[in-house]
PDB file of N, CA and C in Angstrom:
ATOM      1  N   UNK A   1     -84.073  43.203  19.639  1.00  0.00           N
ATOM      2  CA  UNK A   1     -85.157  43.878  20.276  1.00  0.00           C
ATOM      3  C   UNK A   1     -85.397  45.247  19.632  1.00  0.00           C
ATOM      4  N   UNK A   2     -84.449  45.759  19.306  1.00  0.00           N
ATOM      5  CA  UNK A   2     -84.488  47.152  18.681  1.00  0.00           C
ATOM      6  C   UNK A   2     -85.131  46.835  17.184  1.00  0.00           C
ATOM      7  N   UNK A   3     -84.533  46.319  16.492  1.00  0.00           N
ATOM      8  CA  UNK A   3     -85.404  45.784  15.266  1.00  0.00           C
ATOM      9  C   UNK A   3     -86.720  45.835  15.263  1.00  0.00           C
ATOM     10  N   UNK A   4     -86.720  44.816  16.491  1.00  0.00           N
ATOM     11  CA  UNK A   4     -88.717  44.432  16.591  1.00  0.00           C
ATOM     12  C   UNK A   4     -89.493  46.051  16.931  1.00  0.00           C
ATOM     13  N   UNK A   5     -88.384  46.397  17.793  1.00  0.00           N
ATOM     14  CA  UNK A   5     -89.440  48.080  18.371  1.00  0.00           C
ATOM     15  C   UNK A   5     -89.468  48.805  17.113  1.00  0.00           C
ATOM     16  N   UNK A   6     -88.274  49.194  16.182  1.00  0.00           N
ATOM     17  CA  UNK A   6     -88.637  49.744  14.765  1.00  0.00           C
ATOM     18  C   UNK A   6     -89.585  49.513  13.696  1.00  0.00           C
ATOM     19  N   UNK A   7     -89.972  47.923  14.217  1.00  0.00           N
ATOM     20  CA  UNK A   7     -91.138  47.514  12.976  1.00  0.00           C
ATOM     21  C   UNK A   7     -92.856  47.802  13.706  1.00  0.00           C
ATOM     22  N   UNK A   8     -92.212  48.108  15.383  1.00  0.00           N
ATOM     23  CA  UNK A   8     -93.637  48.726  15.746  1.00  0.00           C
ATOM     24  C   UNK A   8     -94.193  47.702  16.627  1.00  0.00           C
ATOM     25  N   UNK A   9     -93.299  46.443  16.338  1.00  0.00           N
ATOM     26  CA  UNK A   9     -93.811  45.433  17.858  1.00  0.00           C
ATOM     27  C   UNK A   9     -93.748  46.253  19.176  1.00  0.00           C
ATOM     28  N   UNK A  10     -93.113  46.729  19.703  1.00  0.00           N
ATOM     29  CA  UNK A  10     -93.008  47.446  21.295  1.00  0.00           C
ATOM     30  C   UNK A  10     -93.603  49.269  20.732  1.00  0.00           C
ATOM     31  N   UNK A  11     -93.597  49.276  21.926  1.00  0.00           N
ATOM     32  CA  UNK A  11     -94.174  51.049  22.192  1.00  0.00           C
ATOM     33  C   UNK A  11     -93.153  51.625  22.829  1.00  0.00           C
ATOM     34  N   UNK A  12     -91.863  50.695  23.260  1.00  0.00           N
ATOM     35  CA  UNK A  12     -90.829  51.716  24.076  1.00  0.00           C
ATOM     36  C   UNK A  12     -89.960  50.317  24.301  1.00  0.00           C
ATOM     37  N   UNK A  13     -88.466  50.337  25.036  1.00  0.00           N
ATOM     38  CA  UNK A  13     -87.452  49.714  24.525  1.00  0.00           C
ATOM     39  C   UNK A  13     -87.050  50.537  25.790  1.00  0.00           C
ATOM     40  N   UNK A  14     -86.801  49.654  27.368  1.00  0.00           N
ATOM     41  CA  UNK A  14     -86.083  49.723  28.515  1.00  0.00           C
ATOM     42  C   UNK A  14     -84.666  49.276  28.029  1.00  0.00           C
ATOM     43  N   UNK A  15     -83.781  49.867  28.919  1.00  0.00           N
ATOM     44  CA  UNK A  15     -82.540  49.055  28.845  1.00  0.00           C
ATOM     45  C   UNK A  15     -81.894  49.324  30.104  1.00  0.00           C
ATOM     46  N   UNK A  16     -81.067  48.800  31.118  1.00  0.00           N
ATOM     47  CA  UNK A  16     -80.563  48.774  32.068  1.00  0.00           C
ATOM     48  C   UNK A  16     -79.307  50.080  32.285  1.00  0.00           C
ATOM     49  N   UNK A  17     -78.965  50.408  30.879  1.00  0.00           N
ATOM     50  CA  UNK A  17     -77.831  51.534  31.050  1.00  0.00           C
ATOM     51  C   UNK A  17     -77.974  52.622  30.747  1.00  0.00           C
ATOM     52  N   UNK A  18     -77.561  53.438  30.291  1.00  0.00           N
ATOM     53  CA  UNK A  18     -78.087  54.920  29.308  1.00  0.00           C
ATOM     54  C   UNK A  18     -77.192  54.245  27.840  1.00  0.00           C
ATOM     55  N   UNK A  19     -75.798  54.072  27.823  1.00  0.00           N
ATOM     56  CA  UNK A  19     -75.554  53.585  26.660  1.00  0.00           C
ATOM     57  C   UNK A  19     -75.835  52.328  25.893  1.00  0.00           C
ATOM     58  N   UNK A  20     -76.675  51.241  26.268  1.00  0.00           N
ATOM     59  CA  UNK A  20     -77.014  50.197  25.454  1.00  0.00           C
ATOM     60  C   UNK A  20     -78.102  50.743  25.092  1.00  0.00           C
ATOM     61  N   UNK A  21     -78.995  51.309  25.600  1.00  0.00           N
ATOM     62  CA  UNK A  21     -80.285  52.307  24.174  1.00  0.00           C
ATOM     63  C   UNK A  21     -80.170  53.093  23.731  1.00  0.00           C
ATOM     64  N   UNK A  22     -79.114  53.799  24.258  1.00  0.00           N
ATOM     65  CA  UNK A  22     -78.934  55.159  23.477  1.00  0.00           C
ATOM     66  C   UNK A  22     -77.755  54.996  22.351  1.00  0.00           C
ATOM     67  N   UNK A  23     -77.162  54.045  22.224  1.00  0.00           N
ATOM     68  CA  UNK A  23     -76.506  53.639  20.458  1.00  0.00           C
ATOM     69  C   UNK A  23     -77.505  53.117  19.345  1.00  0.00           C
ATOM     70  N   UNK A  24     -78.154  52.494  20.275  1.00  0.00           N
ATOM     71  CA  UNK A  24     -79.505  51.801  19.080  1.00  0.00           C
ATOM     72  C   UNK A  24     -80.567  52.866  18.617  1.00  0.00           C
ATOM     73  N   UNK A  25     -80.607  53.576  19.455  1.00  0.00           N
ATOM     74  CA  UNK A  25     -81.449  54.812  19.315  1.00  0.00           C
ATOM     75  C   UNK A  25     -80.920  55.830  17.969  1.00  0.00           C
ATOM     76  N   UNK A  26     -79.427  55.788  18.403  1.00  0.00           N
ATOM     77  CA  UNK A  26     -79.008  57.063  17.859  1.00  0.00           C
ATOM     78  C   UNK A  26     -79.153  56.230  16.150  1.00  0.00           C
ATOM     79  N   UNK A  27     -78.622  55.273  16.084  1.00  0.00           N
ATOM     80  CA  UNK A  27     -78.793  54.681  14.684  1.00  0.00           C
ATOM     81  C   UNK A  27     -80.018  54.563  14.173  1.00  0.00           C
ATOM     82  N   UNK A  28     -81.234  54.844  14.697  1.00  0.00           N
ATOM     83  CA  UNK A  28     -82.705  54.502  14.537  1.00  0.00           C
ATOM     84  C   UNK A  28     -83.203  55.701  14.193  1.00  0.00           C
ATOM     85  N   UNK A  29     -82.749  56.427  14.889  1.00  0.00           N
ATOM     86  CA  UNK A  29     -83.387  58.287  14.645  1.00  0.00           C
ATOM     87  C   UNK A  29     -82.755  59.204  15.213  1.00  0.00           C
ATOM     88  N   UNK A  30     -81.723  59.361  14.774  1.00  0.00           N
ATOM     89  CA  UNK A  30     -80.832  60.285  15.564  1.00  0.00           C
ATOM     90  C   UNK A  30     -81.582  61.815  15.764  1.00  0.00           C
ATOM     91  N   UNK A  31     -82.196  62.704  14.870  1.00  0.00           N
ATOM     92  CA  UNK A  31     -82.941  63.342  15.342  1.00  0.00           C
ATOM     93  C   UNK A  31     -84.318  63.118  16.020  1.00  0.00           C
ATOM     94  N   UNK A  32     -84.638  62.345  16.386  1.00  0.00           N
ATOM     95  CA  UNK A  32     -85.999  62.196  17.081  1.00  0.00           C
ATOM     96  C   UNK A  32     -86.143  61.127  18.275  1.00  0.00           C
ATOM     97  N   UNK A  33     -84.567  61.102  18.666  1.00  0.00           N
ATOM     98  CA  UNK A  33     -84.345  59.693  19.593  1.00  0.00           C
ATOM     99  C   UNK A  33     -84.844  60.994  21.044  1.00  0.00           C
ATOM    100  N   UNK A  34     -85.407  60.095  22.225  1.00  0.00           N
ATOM    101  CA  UNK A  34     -85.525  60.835  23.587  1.00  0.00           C
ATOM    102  C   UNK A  34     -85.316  59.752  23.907  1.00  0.00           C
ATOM    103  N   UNK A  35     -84.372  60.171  25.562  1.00  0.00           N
ATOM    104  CA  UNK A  35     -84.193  58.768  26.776  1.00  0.00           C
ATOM    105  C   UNK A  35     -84.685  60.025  27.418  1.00  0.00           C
ATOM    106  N   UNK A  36     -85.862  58.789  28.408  1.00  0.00           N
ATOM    107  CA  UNK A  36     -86.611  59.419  29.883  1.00  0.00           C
ATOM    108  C   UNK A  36     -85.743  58.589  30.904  1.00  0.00           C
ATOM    109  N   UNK A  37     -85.616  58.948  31.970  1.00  0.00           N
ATOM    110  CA  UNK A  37     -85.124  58.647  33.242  1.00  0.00           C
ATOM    111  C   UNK A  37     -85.889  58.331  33.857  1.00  0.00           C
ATOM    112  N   UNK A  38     -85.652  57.413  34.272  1.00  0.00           N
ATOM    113  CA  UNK A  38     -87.241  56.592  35.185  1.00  0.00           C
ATOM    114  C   UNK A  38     -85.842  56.810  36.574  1.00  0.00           C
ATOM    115  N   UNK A  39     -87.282  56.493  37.721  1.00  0.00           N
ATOM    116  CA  UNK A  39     -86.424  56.192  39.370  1.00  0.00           C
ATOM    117  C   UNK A  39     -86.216  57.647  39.745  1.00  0.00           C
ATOM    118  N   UNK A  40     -86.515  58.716  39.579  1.00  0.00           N
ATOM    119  CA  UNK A  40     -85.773  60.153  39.555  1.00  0.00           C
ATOM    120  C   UNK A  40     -87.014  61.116  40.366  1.00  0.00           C
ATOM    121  N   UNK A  41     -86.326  61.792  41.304  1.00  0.00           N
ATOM    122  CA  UNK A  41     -87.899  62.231  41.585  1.00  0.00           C
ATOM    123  C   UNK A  41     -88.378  63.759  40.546  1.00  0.00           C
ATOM    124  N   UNK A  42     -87.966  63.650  39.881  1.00  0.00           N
ATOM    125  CA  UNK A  42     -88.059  64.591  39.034  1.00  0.00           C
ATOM    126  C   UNK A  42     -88.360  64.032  37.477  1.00  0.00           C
ATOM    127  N   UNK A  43     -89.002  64.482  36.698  1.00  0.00           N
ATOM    128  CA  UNK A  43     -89.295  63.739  35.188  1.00  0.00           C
ATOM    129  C   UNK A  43     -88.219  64.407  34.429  1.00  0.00           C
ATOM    130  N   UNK A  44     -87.239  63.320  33.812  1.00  0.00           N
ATOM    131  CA  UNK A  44     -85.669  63.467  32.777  1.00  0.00           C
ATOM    132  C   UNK A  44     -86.025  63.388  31.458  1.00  0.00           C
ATOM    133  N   UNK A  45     -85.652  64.208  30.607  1.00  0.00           N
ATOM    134  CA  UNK A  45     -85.425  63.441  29.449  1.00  0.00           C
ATOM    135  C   UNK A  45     -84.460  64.462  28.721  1.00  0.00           C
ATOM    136  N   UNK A  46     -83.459  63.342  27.966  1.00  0.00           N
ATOM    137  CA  UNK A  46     -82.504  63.976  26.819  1.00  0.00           C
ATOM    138  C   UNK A  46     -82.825  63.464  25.573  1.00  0.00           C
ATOM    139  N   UNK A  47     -82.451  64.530  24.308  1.00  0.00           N
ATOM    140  CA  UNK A  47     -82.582  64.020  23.663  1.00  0.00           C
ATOM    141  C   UNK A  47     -81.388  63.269  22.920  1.00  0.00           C
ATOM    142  N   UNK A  48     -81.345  62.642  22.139  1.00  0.00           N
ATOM    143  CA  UNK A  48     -80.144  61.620  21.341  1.00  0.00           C
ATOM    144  C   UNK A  48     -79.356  62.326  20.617  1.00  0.00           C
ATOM    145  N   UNK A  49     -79.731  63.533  20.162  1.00  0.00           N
ATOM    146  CA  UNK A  49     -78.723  64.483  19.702  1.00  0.00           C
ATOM    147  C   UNK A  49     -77.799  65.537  20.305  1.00  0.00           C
ATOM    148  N   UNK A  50     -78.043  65.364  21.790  1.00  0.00           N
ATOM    149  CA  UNK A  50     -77.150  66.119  22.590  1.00  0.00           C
ATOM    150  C   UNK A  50     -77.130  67.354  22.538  1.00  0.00           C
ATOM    151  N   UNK A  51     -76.347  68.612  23.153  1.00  0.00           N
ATOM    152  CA  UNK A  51     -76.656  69.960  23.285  1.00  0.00           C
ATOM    153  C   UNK A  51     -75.943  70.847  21.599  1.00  0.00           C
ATOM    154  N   UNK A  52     -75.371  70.148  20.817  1.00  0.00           N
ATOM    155  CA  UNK A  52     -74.741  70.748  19.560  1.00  0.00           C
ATOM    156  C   UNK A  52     -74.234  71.924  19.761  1.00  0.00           C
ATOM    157  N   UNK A  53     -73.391  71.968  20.915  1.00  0.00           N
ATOM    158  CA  UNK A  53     -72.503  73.465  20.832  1.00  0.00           C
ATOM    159  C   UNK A  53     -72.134  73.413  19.567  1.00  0.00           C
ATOM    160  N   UNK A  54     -71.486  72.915  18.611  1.00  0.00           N
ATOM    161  CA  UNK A  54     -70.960  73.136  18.091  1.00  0.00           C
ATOM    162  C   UNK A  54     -71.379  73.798  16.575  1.00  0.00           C
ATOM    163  N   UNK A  55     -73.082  73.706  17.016  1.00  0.00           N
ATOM    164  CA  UNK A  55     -73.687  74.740  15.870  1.00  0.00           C
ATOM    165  C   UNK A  55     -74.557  75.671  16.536  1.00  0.00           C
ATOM    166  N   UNK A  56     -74.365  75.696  17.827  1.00  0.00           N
ATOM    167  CA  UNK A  56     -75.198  76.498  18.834  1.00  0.00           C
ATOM    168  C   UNK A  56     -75.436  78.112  18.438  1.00  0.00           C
ATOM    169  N   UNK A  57     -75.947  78.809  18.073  1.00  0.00           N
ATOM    170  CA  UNK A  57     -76.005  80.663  17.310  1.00  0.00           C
ATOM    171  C   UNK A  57     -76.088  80.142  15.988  1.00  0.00           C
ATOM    172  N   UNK A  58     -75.794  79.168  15.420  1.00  0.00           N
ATOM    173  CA  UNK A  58     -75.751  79.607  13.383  1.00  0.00           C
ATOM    174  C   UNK A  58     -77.233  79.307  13.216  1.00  0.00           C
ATOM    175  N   UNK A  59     -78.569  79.120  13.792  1.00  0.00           N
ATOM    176  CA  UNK A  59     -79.526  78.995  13.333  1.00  0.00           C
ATOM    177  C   UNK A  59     -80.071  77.741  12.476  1.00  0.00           C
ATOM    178  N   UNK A  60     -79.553  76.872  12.778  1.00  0.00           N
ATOM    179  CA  UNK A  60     -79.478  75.470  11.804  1.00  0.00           C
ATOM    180  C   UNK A  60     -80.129  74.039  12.770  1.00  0.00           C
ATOM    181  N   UNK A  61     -79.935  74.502  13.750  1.00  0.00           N
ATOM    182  CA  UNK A  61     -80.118  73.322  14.755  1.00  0.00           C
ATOM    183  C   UNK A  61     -81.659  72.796  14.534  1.00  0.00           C
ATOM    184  N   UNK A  62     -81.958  71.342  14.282  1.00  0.00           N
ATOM    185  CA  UNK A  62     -83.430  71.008  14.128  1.00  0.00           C
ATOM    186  C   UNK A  62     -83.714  70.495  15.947  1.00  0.00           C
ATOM    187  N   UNK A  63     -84.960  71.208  16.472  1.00  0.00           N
ATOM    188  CA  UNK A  63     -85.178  70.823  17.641  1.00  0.00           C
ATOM    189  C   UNK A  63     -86.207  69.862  17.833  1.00  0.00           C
ATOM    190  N   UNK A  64     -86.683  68.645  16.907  1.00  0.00           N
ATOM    191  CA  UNK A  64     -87.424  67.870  16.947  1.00  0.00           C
ATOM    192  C   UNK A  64     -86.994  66.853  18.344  1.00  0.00           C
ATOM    193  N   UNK A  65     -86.189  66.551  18.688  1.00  0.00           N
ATOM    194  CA  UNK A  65     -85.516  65.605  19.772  1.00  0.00           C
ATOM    195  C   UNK A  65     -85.994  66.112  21.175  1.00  0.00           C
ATOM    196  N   UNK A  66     -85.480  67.526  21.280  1.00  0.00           N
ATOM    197  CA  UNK A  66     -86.233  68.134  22.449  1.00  0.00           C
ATOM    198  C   UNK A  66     -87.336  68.442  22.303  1.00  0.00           C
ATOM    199  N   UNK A  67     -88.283  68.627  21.059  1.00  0.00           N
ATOM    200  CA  UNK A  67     -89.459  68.790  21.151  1.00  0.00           C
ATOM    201  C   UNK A  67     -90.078  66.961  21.863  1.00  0.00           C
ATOM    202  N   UNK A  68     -89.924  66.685  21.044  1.00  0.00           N
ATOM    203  CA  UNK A  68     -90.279  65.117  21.893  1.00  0.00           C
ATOM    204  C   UNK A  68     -89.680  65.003  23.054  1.00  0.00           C
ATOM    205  N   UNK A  69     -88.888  65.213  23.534  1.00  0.00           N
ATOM    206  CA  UNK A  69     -88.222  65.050  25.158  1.00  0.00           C
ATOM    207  C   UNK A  69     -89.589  65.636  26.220  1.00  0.00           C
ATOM    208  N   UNK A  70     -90.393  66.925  25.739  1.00  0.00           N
ATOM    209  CA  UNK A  70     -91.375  67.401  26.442  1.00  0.00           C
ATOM    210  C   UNK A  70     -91.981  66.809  26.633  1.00  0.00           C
ATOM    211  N   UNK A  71     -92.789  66.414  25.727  1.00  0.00           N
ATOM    212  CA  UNK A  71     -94.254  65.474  25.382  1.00  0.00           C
ATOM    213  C   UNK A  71     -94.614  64.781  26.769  1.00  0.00           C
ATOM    214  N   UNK A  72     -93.587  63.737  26.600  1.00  0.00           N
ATOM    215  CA  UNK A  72     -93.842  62.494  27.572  1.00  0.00           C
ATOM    216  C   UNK A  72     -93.489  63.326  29.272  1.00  0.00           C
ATOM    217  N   UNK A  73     -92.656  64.304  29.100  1.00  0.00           N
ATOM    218  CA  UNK A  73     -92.305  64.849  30.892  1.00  0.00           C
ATOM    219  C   UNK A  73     -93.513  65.730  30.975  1.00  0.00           C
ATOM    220  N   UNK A  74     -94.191  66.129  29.713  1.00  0.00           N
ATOM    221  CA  UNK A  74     -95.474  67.155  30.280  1.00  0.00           C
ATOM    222  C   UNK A  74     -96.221  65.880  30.432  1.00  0.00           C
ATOM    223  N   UNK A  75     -96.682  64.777  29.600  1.00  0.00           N
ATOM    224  CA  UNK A  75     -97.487  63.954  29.833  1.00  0.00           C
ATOM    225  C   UNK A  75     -97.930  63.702  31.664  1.00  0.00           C
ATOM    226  N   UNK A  76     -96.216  62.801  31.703  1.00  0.00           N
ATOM    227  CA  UNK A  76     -96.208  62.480  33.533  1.00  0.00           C
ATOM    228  C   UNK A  76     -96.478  63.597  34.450  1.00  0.00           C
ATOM    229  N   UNK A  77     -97.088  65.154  34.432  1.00  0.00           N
ATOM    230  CA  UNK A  77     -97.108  65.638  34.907  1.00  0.00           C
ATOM    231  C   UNK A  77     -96.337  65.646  36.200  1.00  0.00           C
ATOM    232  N   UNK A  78     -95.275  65.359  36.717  1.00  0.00           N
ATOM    233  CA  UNK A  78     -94.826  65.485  37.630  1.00  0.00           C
ATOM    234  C   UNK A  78     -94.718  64.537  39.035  1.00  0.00           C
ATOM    235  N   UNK A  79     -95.357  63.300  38.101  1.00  0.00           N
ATOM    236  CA  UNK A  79     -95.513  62.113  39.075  1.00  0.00           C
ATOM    237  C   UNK A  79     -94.417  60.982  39.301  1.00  0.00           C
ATOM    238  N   UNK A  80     -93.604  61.543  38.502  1.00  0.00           N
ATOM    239  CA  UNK A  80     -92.128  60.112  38.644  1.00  0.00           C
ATOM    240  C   UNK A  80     -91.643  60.273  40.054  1.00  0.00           C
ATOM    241  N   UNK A  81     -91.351  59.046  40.684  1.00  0.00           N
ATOM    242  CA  UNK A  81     -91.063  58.870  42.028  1.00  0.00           C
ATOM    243  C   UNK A  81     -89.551  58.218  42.349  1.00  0.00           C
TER     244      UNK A  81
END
């Protein structure tokens, strides 16, 4: 299924856990992977590269992941239930 969503068959790729999409993800685009949280009354999203303490101050960090994490939670304006 992940295959098919990389060649552009799907527009998005549910999965029942946080870790069965978010390994396929991370191998697919590790900088540009986002999981949204559906069911939440609040709009979630992380991105696939996680918080990188570990380069957190050296100025290096690419924020493309959280830039996409916005997109779709500004999109839903505030309607997830």
């Amino acid at each position: 299924m992940f295959i098919a969503a990389r060649r552009g068959d799907f527009d998005a790729v549910v999965s029942m856990y946080h870790d069965q999409g978010q390994i396929a993800m991370k191998l697919m685009g590790f900088e540009r992977g986002v999981t949204l949280h559906g069911g939440l009354p609040v709009p979630v999203a992380t991105s696939a590269s996680g918080s990188a303490y570990d380069i957190a101050g050296r100025g290096i960090a690419n924020d493309r992941g959280n830039a996409g994490g916005v997109r779709p939670v500004r999109a839903d304006g505030g309607r997830t239930r």
